[in-house]
Protein backbone atom coordinates (compact mmCIF):
# COMPACT_ATOMS: atom_id res chain seq x y z
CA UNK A 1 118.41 52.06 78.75
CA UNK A 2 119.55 51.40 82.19
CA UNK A 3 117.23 49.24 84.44
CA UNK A 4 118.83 50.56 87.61
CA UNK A 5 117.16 53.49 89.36
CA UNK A 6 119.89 55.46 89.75
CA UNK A 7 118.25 58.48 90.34
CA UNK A 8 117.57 59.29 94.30
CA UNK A 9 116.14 62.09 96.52
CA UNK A 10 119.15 63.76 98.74
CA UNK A 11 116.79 62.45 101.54
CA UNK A 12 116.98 58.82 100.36
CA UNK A 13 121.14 58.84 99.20
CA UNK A 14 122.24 60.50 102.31
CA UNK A 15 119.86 57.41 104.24
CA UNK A 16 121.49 55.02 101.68
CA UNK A 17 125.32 56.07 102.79
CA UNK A 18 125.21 57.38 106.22
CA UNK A 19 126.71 61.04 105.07
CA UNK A 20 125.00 64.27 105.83
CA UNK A 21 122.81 66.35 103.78
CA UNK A 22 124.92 69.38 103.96
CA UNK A 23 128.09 67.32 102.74
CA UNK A 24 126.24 65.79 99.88
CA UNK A 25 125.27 69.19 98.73
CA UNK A 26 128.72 70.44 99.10
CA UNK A 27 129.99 67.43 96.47
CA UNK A 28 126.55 68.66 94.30
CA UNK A 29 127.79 72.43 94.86
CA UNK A 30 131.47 71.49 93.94
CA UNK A 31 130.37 69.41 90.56
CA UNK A 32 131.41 65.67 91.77
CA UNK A 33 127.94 64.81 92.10
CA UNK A 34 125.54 64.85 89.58
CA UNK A 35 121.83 66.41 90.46
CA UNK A 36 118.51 67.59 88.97
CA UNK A 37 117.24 71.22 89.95
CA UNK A 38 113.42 72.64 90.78
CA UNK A 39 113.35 75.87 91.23
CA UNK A 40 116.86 76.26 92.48
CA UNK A 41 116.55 73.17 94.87
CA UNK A 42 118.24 70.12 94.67
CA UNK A 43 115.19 67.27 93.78
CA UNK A 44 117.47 64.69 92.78
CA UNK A 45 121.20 63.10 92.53
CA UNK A 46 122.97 60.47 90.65
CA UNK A 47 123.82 58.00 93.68
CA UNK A 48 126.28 56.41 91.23
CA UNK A 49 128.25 59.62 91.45
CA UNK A 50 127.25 59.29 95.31
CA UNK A 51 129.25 56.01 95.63
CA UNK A 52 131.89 57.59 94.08
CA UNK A 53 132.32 60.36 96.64
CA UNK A 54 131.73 57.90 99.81
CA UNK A 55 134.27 55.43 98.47
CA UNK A 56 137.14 58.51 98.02
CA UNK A 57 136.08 59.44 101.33
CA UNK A 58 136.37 56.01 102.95
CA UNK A 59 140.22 55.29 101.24
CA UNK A 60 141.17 58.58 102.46
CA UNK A 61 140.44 58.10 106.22
């Protein structure tokens, strides 16, 4: 059992990291980030899998 939330709104990851909404979507949309679904909307992602993506994105600049 993992005692880190690691579970976050796209509001509150996108706050976290500085990135846009519509680019964290696109990384939910193309599978790299993990998310939780309501009704066809995005409630939650795994900011683990958030880090990830802002890391690749940092080394590549």
């Amino acid at each position: 059992m993992s005692l880190v939330k690691t579970w976050f709104a796209p509001e509150e990851a996108v706050g976290m990291f500085g990135v846009s909404k519509a680019l964290l979507l696109e990384w939910v949309d193309e599978g790299l980030v993990r998310s939780e679904r309501k009704g066809g909307k995005v409630v939650r992602v795994n900011i683990d899998d958030v880090k990830l993506q802002v890391d690749a994105l940092v080394h590549r600049e």
